[in-house]
Each structure stands twice: as structure tokens, then as C-alpha cells.
C-alpha atoms as a PDB file:
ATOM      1  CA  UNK A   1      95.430 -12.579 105.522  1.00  0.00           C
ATOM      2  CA  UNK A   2      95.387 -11.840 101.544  1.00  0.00           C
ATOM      3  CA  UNK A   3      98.133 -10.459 100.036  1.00  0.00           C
ATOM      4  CA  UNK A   4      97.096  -7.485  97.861  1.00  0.00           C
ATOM      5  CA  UNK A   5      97.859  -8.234  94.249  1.00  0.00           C
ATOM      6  CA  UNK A   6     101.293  -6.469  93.056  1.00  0.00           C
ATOM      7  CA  UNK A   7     101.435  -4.393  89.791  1.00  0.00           C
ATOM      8  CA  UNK A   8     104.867  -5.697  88.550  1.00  0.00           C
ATOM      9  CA  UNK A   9     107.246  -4.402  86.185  1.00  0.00           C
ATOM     10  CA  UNK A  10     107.178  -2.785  84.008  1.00  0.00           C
ATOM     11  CA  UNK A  11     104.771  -0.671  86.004  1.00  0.00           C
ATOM     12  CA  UNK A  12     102.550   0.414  82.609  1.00  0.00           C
ATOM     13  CA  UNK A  13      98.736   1.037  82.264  1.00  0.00           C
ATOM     14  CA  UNK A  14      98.637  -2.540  81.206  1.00  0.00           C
ATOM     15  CA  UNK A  15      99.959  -4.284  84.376  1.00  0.00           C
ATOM     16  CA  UNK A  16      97.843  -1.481  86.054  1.00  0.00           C
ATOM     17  CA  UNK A  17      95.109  -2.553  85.405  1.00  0.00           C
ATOM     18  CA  UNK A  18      96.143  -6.378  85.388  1.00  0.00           C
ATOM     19  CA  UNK A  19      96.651  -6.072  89.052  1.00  0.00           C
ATOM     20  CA  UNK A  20      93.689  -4.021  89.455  1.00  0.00           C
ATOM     21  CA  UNK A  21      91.096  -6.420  87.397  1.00  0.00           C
ATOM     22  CA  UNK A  22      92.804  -9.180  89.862  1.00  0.00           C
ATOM     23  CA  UNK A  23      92.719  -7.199  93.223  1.00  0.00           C
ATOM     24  CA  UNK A  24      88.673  -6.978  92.751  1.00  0.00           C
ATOM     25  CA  UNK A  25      88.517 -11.077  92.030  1.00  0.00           C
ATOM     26  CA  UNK A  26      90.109 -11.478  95.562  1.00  0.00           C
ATOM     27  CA  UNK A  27      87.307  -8.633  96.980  1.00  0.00           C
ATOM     28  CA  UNK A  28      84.531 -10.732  95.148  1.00  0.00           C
ATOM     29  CA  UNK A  29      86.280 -14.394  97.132  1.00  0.00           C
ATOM     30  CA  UNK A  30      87.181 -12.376  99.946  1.00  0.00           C
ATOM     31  CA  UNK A  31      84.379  -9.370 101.409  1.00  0.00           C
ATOM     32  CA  UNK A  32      81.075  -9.977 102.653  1.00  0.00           C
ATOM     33  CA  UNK A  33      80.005  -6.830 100.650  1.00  0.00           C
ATOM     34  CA  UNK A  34      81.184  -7.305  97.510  1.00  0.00           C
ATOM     35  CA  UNK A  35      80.645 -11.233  97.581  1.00  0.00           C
ATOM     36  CA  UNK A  36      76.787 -10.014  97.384  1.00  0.00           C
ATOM     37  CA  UNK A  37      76.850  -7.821  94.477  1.00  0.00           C
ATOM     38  CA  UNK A  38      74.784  -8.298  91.400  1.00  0.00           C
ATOM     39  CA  UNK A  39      74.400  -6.784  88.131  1.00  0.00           C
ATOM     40  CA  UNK A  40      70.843  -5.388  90.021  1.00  0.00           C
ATOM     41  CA  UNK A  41      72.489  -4.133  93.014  1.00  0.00           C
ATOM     42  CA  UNK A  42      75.108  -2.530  91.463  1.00  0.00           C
ATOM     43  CA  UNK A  43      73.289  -0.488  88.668  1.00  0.00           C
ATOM     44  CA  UNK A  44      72.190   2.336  91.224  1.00  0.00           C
ATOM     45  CA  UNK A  45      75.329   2.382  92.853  1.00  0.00           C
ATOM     46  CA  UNK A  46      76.846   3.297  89.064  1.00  0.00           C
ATOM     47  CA  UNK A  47      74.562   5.675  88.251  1.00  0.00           C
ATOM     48  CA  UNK A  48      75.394   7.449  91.622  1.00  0.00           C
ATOM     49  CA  UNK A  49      79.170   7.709  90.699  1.00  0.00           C
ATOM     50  CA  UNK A  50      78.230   8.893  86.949  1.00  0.00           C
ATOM     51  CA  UNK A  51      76.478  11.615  88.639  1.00  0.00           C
ATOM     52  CA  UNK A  52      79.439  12.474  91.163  1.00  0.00           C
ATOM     53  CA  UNK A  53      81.357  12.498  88.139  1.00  0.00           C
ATOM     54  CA  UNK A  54      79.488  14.789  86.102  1.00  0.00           C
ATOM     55  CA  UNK A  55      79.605  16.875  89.399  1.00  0.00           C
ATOM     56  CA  UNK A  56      83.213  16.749  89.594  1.00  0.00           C
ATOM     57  CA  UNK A  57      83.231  17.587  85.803  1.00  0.00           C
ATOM     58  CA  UNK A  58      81.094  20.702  86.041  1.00  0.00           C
ATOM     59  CA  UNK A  59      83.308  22.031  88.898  1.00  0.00           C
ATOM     60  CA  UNK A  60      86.290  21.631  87.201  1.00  0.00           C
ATOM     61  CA  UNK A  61      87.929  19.804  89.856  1.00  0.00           C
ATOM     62  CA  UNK A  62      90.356  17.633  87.768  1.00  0.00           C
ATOM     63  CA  UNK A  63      91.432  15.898  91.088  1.00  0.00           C
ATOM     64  CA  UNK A  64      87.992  14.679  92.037  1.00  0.00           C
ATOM     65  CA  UNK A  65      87.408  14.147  87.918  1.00  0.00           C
ATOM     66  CA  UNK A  66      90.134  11.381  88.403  1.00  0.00           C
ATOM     67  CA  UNK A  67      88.534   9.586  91.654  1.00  0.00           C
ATOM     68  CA  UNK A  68      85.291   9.657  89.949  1.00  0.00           C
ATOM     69  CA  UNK A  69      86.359   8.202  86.719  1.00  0.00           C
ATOM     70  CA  UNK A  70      88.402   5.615  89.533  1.00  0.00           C
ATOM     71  CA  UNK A  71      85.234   4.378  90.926  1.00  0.00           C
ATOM     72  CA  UNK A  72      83.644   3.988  87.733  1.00  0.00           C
ATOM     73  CA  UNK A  73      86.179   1.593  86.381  1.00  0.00           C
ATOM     74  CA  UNK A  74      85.260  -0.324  89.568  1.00  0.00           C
ATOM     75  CA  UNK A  75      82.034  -0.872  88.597  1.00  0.00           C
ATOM     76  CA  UNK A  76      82.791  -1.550  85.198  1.00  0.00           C
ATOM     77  CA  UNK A  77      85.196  -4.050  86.176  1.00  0.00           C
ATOM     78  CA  UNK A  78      83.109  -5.362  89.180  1.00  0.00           C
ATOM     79  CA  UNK A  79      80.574  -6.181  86.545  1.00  0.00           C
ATOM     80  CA  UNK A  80      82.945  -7.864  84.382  1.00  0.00           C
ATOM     81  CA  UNK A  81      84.089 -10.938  87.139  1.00  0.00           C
ATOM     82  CA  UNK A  82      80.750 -10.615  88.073  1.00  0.00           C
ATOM     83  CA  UNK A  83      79.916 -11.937  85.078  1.00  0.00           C
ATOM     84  CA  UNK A  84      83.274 -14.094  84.573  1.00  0.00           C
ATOM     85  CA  UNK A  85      81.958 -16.075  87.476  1.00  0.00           C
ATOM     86  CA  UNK A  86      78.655 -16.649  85.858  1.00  0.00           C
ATOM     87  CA  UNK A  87      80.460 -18.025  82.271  1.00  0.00           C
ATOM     88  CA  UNK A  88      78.492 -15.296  80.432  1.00  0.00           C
ATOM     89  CA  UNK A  89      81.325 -12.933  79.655  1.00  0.00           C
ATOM     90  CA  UNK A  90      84.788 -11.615  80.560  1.00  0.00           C
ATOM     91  CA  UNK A  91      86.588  -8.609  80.574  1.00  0.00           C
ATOM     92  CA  UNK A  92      88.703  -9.270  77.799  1.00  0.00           C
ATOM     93  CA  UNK A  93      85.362  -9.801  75.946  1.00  0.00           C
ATOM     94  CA  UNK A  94      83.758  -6.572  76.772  1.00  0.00           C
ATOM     95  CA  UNK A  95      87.240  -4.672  75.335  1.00  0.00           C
ATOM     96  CA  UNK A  96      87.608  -7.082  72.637  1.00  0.00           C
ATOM     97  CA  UNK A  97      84.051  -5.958  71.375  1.00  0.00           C
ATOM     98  CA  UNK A  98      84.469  -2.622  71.979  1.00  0.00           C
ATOM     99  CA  UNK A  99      87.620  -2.464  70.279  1.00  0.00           C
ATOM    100  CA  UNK A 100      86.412  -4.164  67.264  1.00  0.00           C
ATOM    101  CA  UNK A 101      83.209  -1.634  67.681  1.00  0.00           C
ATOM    102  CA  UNK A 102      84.890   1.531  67.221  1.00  0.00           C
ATOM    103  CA  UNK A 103      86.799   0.451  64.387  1.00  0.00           C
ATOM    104  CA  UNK A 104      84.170  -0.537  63.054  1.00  0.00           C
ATOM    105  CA  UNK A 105      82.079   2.723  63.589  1.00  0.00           C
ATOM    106  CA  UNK A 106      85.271   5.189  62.151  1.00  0.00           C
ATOM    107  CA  UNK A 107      85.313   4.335  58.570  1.00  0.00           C
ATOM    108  CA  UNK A 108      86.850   7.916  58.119  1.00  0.00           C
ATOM    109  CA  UNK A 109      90.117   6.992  60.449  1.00  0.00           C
ATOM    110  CA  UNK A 110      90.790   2.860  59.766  1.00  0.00           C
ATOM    111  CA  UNK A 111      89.020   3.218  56.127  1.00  0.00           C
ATOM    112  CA  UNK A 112      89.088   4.964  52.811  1.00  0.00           C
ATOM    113  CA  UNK A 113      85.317   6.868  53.974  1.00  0.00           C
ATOM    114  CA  UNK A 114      85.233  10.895  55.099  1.00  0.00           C
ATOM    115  CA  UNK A 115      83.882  12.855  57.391  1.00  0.00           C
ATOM    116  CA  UNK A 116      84.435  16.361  57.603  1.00  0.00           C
ATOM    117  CA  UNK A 117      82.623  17.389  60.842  1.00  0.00           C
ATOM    118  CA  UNK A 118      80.905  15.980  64.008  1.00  0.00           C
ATOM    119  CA  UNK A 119      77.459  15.991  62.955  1.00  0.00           C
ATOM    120  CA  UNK A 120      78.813  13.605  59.757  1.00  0.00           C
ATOM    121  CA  UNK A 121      80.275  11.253  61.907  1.00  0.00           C
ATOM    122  CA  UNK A 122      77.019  11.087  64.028  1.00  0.00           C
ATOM    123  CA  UNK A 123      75.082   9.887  60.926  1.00  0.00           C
ATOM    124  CA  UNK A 124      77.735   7.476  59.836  1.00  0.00           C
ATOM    125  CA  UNK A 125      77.915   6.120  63.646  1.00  0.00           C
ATOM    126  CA  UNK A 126      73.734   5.869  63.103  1.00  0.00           C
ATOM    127  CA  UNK A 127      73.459   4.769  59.398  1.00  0.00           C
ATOM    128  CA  UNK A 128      76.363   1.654  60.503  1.00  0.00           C
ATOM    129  CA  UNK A 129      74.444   0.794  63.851  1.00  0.00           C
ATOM    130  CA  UNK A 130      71.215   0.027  61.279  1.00  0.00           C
ATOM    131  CA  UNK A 131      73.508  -2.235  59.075  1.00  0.00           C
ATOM    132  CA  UNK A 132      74.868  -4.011  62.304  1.00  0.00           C
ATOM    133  CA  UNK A 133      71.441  -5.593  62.826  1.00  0.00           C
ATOM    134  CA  UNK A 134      69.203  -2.503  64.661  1.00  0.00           C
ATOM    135  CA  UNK A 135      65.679  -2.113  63.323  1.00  0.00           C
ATOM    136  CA  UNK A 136      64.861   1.302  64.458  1.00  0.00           C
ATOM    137  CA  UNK A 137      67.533   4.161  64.742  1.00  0.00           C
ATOM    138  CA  UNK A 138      65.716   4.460  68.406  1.00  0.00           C
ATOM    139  CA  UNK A 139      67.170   1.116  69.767  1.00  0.00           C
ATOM    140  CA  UNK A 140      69.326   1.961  72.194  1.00  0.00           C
ATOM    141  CA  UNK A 141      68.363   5.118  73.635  1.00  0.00           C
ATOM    142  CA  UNK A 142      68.081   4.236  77.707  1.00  0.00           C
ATOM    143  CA  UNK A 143      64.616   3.891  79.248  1.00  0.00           C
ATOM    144  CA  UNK A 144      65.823   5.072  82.801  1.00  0.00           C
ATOM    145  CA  UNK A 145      67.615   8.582  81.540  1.00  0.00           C
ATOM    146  CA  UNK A 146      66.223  11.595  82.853  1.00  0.00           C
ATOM    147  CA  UNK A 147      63.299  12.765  80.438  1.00  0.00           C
ATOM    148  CA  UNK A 148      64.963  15.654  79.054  1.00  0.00           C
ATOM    149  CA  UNK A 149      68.276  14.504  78.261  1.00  0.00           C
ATOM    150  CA  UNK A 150      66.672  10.932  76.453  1.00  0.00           C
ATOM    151  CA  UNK A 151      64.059  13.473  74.669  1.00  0.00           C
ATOM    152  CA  UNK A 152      66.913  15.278  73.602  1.00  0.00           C
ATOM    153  CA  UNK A 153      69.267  11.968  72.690  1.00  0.00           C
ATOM    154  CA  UNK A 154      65.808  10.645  70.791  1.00  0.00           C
ATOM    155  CA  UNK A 155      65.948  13.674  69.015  1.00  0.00           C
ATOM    156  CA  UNK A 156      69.719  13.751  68.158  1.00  0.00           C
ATOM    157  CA  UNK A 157      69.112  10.165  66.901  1.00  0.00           C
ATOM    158  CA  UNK A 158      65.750  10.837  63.996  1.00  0.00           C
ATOM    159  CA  UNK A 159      67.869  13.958  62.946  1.00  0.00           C
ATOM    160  CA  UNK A 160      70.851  11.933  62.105  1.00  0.00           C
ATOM    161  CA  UNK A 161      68.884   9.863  59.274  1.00  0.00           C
ATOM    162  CA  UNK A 162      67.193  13.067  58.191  1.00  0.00           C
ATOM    163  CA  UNK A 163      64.190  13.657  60.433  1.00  0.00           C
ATOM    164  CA  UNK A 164      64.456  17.331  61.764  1.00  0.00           C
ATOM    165  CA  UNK A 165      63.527  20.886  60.874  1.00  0.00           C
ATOM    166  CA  UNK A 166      65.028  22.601  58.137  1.00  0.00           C
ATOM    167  CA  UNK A 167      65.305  25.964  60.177  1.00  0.00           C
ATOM    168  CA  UNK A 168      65.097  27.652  63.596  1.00  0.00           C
ATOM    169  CA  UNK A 169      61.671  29.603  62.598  1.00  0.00           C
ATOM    170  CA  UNK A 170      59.879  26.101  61.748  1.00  0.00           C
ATOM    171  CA  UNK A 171      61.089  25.006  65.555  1.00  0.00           C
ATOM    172  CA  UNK A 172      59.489  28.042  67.218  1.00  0.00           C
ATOM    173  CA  UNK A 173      56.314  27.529  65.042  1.00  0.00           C
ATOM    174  CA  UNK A 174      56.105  24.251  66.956  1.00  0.00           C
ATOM    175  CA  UNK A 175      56.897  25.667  70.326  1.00  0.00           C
ATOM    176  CA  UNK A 176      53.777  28.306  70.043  1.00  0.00           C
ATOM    177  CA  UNK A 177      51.082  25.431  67.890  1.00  0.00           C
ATOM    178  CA  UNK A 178      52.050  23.119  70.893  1.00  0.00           C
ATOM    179  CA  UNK A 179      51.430  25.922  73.923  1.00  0.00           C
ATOM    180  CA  UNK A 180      48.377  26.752  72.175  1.00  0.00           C
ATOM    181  CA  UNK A 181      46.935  23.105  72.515  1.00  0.00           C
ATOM    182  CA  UNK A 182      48.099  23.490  76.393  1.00  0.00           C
ATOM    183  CA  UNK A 183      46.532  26.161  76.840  1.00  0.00           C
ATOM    184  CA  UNK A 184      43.462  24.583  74.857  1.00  0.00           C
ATOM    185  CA  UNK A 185      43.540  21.518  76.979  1.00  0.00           C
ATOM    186  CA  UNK A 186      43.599  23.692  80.427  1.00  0.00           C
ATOM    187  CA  UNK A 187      40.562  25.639  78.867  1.00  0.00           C
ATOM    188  CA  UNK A 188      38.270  22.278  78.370  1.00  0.00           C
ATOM    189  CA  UNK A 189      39.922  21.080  81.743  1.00  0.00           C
ATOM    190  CA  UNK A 190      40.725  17.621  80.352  1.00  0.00           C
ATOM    191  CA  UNK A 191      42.864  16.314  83.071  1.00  0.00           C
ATOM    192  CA  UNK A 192      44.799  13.730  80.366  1.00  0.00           C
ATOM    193  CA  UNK A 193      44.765  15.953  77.442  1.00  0.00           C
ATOM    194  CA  UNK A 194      46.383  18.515  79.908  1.00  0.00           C
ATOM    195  CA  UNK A 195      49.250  16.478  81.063  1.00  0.00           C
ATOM    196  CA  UNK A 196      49.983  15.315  77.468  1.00  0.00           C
ATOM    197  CA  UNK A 197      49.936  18.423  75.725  1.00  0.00           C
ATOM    198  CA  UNK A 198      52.184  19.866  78.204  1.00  0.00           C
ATOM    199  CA  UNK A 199      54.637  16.786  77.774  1.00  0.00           C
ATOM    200  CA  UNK A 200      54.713  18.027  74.066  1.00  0.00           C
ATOM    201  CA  UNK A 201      55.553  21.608  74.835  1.00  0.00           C
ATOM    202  CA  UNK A 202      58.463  20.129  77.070  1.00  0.00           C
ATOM    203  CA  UNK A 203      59.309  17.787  74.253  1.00  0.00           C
ATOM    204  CA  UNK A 204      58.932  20.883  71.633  1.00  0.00           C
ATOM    205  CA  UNK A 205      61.260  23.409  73.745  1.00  0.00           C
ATOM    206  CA  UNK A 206      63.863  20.179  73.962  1.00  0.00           C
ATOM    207  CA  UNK A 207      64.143  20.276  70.188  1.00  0.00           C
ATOM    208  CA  UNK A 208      64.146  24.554  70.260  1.00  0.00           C
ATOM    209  CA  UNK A 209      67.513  23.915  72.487  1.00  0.00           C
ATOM    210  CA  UNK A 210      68.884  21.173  70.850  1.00  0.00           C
ATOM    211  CA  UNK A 211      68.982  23.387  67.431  1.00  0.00           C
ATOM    212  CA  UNK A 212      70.171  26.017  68.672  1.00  0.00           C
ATOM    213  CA  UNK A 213      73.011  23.898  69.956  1.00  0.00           C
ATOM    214  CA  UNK A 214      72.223  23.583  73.436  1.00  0.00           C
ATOM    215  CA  UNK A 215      71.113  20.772  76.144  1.00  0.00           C
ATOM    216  CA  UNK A 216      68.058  20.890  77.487  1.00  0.00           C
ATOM    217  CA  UNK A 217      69.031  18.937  80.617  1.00  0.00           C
ATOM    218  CA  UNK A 218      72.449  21.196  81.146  1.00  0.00           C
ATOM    219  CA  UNK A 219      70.286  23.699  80.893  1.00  0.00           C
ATOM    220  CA  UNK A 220      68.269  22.917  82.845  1.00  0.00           C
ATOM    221  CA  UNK A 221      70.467  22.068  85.483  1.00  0.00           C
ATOM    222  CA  UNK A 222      71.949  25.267  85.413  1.00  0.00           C
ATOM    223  CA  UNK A 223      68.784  26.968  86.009  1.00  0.00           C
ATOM    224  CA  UNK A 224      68.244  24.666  88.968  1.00  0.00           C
ATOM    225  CA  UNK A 225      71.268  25.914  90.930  1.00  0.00           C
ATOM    226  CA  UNK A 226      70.976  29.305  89.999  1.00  0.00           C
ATOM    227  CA  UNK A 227      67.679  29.534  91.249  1.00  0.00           C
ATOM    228  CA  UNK A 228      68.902  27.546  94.798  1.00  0.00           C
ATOM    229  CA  UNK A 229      71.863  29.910  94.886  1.00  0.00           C
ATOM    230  CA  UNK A 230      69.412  32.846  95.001  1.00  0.00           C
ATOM    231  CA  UNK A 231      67.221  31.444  97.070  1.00  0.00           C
ATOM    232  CA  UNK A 232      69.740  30.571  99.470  1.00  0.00           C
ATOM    233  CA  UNK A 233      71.006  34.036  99.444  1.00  0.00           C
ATOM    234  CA  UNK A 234      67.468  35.112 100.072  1.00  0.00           C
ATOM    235  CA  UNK A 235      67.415  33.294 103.081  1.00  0.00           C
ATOM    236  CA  UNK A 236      70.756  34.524 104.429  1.00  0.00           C
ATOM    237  CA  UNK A 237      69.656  38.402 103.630  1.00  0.00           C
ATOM    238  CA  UNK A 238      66.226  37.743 105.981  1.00  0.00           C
ATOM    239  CA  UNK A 239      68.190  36.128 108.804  1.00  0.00           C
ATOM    240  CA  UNK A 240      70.286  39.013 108.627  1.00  0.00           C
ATOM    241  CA  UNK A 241      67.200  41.407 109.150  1.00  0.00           C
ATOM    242  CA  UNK A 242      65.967  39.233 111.452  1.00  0.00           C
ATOM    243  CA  UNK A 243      63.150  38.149 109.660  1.00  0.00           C
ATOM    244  CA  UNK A 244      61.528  34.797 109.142  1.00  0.00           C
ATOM    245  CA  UNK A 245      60.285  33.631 105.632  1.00  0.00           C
ATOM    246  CA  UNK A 246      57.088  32.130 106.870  1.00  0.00           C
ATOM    247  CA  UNK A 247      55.856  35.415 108.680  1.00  0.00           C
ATOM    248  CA  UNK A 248      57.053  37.227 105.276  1.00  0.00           C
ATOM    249  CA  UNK A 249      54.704  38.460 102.908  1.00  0.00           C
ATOM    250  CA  UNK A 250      55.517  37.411  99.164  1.00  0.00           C
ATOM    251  CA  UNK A 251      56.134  41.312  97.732  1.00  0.00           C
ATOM    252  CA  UNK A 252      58.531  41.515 100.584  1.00  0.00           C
ATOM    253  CA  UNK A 253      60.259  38.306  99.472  1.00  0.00           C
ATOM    254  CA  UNK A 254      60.302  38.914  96.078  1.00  0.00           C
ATOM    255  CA  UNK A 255      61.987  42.592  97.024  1.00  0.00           C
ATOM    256  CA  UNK A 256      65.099  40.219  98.694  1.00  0.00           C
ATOM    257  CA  UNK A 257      64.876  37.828  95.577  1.00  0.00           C
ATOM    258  CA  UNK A 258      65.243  41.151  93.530  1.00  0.00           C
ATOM    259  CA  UNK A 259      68.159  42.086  95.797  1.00  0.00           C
ATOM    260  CA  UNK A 260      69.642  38.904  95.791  1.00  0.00           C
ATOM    261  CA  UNK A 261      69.859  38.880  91.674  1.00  0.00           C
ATOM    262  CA  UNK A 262      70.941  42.439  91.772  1.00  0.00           C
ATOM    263  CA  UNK A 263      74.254  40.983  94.116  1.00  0.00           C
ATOM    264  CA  UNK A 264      74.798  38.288  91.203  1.00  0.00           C
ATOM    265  CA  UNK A 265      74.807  41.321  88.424  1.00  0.00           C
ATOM    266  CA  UNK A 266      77.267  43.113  90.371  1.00  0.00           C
ATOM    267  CA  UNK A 267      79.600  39.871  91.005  1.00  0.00           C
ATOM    268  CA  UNK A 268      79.277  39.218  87.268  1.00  0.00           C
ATOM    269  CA  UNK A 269      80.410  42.887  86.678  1.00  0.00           C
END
């Protein structure tokens, strides 16, 4: 039997997570499970708990928030011994760097620089990321994000060095020139010019939300669930009736999809 690793006095953050950085070395020596972990194996596993956390976030569930956040710091320090055992880097290396990073990257707190509002200290955090070594103001945006929230964060990223539009009309403009190649492409039923012209009207209404201040992939998210909450509803309101969506006709399930919004105005109000 192993004894579990004891967080000793003075019982602060630090010795916190000093016992807790030591009680995963014993699971790595100790469990089948975690024994087998790799970088590779993990990296789904992570993204899982980022989006259980973002869940937890969203509900406002500050109890859950904290368990989330919990089992990310597992993974972050899983990864860390993970690599500790392979001599490519520690723990202390990964805060050391990190540390050194965002002093680095806030001129306007350690320095003498300013910066008078978020958006300033996104182009300073950009403009010092290019004199750290980067060659494109894109490195670093993540291959595997979903599509709307990296065409949102490439976005976010050109606009920081001066690449954007200088007004909310010019957006639109680009919205409508970029449907009317769609609708262009469906016309001369081009199969490929099709499918890219309608990535650019996706890519074109990600830029209309982002400057109007908004996340395309929130947004988008939202829309998701309130569509699933009505359908849902829809579902309970037929059962109720008795009736059975695939003997339904679609005007008589759009009149309980109609019904079912009408119950959301009224909770609203």
C-alpha cells in the first residue's frame, strides 16, 4: 500500500499543489491507467474537460466551475511528469516560462508602456509575439478548434496589426458580394465552387459578428440549444395529443413549433 502524499504545514496554495504535483508521480509509478498515458492519449481526454468546463461556465454552476477547472490542472500536471520522465521538461519549467511570458507580454503593468483599453493590449500582446521570433501574426492559432471560433480567433489576430474594416457598412457589403457568388456558384452548379463560396459567406458572417462584438461560435451555440429546447418541447406537446411526429404532416408541426416559441415569449414575459 502507498501512502497518499500529505500537504504539510503551512497548508497554503503552494504546498497544495506540492503534494498534489507529487500525488500524480505516485499514480504515474503506481496505476495501470495512468502508467499508459501519453501526450497523444491524453489530448482528447483534455479537450473533453475544457468542454465540461465551458459547460459548467455557461450554467453558472460555480461548484461544478471548480471540479472542472480541478480536472484540468490534472491534465496539465499529468502532462508535466509525463514529460519529467522523458527529460524534455518539468513543471517548474512550464511556470517558469509562463511567468517570464506574461511579464514579458504587459509592458503597461511591469514597464513604463500604456495601454488604455483591451483591444490595445491585444495589439501589444500581437506586435511583442512578432518580436519574440513569430513570422506570421497567424502562428499559433490551433488547427483542431472548431471552424468558427479559429475563423473568428484568425480574424481577431490580422485586425490587431491593422487588417480589418474601417466600419460596420463595409462588413455587410461583404456579407451580400459573398452570398451573391453562392448563389452564383449554385446557379452554374459547380460542386467545388459551391462549397467554397459558401465557406466564405460563413467566414464573412464570422467577421459581421466579431465587429459587432459578438462570437460567432457562442452564438452559435446558443442557437443550437434554443432550437433543441423547442424542438424538444415540440415533441412533448405531440405526445401529449397523442400524436406521433412521423405520421405528422410538416404545417401541423410547424403549428406546435409556433406554439412551442409562443410558450418561450410568454416565459420571457
Amino acid at each position: 500500500m502507498v501512502p497518499v502524499p500529505t500537504i504539510l504545514p503551512p497548508h497554503d496554495e503552494i504546498e497544495h499543489f506540492r503534494a498534489f504535483v507529487e500525488l500524480v508521480r505516485v499514480l504515474r509509478k503506481e496505476c495501470p491507467w495512468d502508467r499508459k498515458q501519453t501526450h497523444t492519449t491524453l489530448m482528447p481526454l483534455l479537450l473533453e474537460e475544457v468542454y465540461e468546463t465551458i459547460d459548467a461556465a455557461e450554467a453558472g454552476d460555480s461548484l461544478e466551475l471548480g471540479k472542472e477547472l480541478g480536472d484540468i490542472l490534472l491534465h496539465v500536471v499529468m502532462n508535466a511528469v509525463i514529460a519529467e520522465e522523458d527529460k524534455n521538461f518539468s513543471i517548474k519549467e512550464i511556470i517558469g516560462r509562463e511567468f517570464t511570458k506574461l511579464v514579458t507580454r504587459h509592458p503597461h503593468v511591469f514597464g513604463d508602456a500604456s495601454a488604455d483599453s483591451p483591444d490595445a493590449v491585444k495589439r501589444t500582446w500581437e506586435q511583442i509575439k512578432m518580436k519574440e521570433g513569430r513570422t506570421s501574426v497567424l502562428e499559433g492559432v490551433p488547427k483542431h478548434l472548431p471552424a468558427l471560433l479559429r475563423a473568428h480567433r484568425i480574424q481577431e489576430k490580422v485586425a490587431a496589426v491593422g487588417f480589418d474594416w474601417d466600419n460596420d457598412e463595409d462588413v455587410w457589403n461583404k456579407v451580400e458580394e459573398e452570398l451573391a457568388e453562392f448563389r452564383a456558384a449554385r446557379q452554374a452548379k459547380d460542386k467545388a465552387a459551391i462549397e467554397e463560396e459558401f465557406g466564405d459567406v460563413l467566414f464573412s458572417i464570422v467577421n459581421a459578428s466579431r465587429f459587432a462584438g459578438l462570437n460567432a461560435e457562442q452564438s452559435l451555440q446558443n442557437a443550437n440549444a434554443k432550437f433543441m429546447k423547442r424542438f424538444r418541447r415540440l415533441e412533448e406537446i405531440a405526445r401529449e395529443a397523442g400524436q406521433n411526429l412521423d405520421s405528422m404532416t410538416l404545417a401541423e408541426m410547424d403549428e406546435l413549433w409556433n406554439k412551442a416559441k409562443q410558450e418561450e415569449k410568454q416565459q420571457r414575459t
